[in-house]
C-alpha atoms as a PDB file:
ATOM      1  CA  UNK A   1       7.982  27.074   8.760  1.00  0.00           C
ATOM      2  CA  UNK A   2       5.002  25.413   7.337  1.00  0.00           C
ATOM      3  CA  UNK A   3       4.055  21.711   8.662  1.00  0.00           C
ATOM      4  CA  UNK A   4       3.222  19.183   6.374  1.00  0.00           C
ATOM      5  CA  UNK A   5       0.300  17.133   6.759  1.00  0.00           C
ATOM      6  CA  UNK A   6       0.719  13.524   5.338  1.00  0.00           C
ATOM      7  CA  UNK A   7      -2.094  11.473   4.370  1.00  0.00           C
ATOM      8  CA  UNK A   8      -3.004   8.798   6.319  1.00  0.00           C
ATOM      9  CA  UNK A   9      -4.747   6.618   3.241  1.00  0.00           C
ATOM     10  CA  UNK A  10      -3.462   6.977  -0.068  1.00  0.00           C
ATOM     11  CA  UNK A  11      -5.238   6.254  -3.639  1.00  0.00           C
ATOM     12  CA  UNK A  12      -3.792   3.912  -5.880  1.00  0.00           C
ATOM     13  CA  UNK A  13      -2.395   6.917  -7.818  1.00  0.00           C
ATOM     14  CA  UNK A  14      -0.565   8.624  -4.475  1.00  0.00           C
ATOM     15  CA  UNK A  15       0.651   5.248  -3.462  1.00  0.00           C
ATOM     16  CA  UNK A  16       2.010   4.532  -7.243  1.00  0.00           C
ATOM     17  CA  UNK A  17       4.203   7.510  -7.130  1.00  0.00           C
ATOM     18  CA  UNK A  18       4.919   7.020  -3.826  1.00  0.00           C
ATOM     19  CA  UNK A  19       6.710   3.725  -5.121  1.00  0.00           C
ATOM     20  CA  UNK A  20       7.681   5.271  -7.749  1.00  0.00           C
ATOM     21  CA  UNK A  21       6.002   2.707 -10.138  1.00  0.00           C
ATOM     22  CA  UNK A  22       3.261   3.329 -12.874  1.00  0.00           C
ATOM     23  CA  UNK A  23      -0.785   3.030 -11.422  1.00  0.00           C
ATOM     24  CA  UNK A  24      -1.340   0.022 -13.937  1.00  0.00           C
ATOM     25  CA  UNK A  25       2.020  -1.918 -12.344  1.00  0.00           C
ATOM     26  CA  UNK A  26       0.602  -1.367  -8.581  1.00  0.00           C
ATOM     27  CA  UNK A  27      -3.058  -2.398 -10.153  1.00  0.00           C
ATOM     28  CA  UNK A  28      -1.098  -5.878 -11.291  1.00  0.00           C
ATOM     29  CA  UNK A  29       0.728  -6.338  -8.307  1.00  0.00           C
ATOM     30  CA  UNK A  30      -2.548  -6.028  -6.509  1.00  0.00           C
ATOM     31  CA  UNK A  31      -4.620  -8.124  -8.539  1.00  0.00           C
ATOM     32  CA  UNK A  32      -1.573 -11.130  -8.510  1.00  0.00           C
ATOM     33  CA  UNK A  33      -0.871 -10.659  -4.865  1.00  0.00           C
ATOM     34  CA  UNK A  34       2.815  -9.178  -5.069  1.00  0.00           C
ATOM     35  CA  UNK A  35       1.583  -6.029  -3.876  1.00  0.00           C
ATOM     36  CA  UNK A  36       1.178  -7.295  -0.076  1.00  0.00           C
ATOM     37  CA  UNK A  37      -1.389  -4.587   1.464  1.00  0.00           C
ATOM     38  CA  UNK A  38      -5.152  -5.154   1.291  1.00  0.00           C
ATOM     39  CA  UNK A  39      -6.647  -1.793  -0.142  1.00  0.00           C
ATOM     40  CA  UNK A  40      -9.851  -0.235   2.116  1.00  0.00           C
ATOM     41  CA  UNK A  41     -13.140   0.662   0.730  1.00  0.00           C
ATOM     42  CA  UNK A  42     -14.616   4.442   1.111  1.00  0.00           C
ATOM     43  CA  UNK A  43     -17.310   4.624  -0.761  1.00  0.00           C
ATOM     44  CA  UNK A  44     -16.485   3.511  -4.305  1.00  0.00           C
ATOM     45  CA  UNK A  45     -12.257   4.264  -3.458  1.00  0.00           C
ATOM     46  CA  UNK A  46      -9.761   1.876  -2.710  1.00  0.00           C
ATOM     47  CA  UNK A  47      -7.291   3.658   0.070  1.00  0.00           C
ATOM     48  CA  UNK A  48      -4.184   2.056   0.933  1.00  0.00           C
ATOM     49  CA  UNK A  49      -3.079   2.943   4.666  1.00  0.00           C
ATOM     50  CA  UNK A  50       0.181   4.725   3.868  1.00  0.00           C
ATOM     51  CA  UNK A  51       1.955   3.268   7.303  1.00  0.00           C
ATOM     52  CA  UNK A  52       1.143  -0.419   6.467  1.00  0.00           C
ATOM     53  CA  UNK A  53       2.300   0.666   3.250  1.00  0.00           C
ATOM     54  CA  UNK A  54       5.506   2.083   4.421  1.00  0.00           C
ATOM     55  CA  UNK A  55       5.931  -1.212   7.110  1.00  0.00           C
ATOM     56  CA  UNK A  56       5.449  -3.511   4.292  1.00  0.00           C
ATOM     57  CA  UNK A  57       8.610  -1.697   2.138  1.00  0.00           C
ATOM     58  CA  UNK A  58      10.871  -1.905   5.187  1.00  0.00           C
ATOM     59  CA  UNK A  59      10.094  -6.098   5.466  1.00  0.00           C
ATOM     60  CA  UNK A  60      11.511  -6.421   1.848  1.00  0.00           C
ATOM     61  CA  UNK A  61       7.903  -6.112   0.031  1.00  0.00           C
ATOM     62  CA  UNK A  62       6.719  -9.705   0.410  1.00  0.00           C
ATOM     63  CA  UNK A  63       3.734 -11.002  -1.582  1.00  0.00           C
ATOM     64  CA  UNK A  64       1.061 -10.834  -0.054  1.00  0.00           C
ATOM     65  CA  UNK A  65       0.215 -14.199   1.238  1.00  0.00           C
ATOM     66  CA  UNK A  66       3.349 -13.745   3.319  1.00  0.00           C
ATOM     67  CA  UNK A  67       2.915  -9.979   4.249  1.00  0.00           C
ATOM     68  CA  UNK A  68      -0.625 -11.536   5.980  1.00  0.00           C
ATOM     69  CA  UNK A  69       1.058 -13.914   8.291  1.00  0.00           C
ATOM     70  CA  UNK A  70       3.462 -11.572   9.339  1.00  0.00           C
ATOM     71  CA  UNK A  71       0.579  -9.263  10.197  1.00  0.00           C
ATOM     72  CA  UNK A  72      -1.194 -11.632  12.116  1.00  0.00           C
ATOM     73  CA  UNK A  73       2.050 -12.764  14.125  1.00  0.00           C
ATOM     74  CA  UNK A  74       1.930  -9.147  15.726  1.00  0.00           C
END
């Protein structure tokens, strides 16, 4: 039995099909705050943590303003 690794940060791309959702839909949710996590920069990559990610799809996807408080609340 082989053990999958999973990435811990995910490119645009990876987190797109993750959602299943095109690249150019996540771009415009990020860029008119729906999409609720703030990418990282590596270099010249944007990385989305894939457990914030996955935390902000189990609190119903809020917009980002609203994914931020709930952050800092913790």
């Amino acid at each position: 039995m082989e053990n999958k690794i999973e990435p811990l940060l995910l490119s645009f791309s990876e987190a797109a099909s993750l959602l299943n959702i095109s690249r150019t839909l996540l771009y415009q949710m990020h860029s008119d705050g729906r999409l609720g996590v703030l990418p990282l920069k590596l270099g010249r990559r944007s990385l989305l943590r894939r457990k914030e990610l996955e935390s902000w799809i189990d609190a119903g996807m809020p917009p980002r303003v609203q994914w931020l408080k709930t952050r800092e609340a913790i």
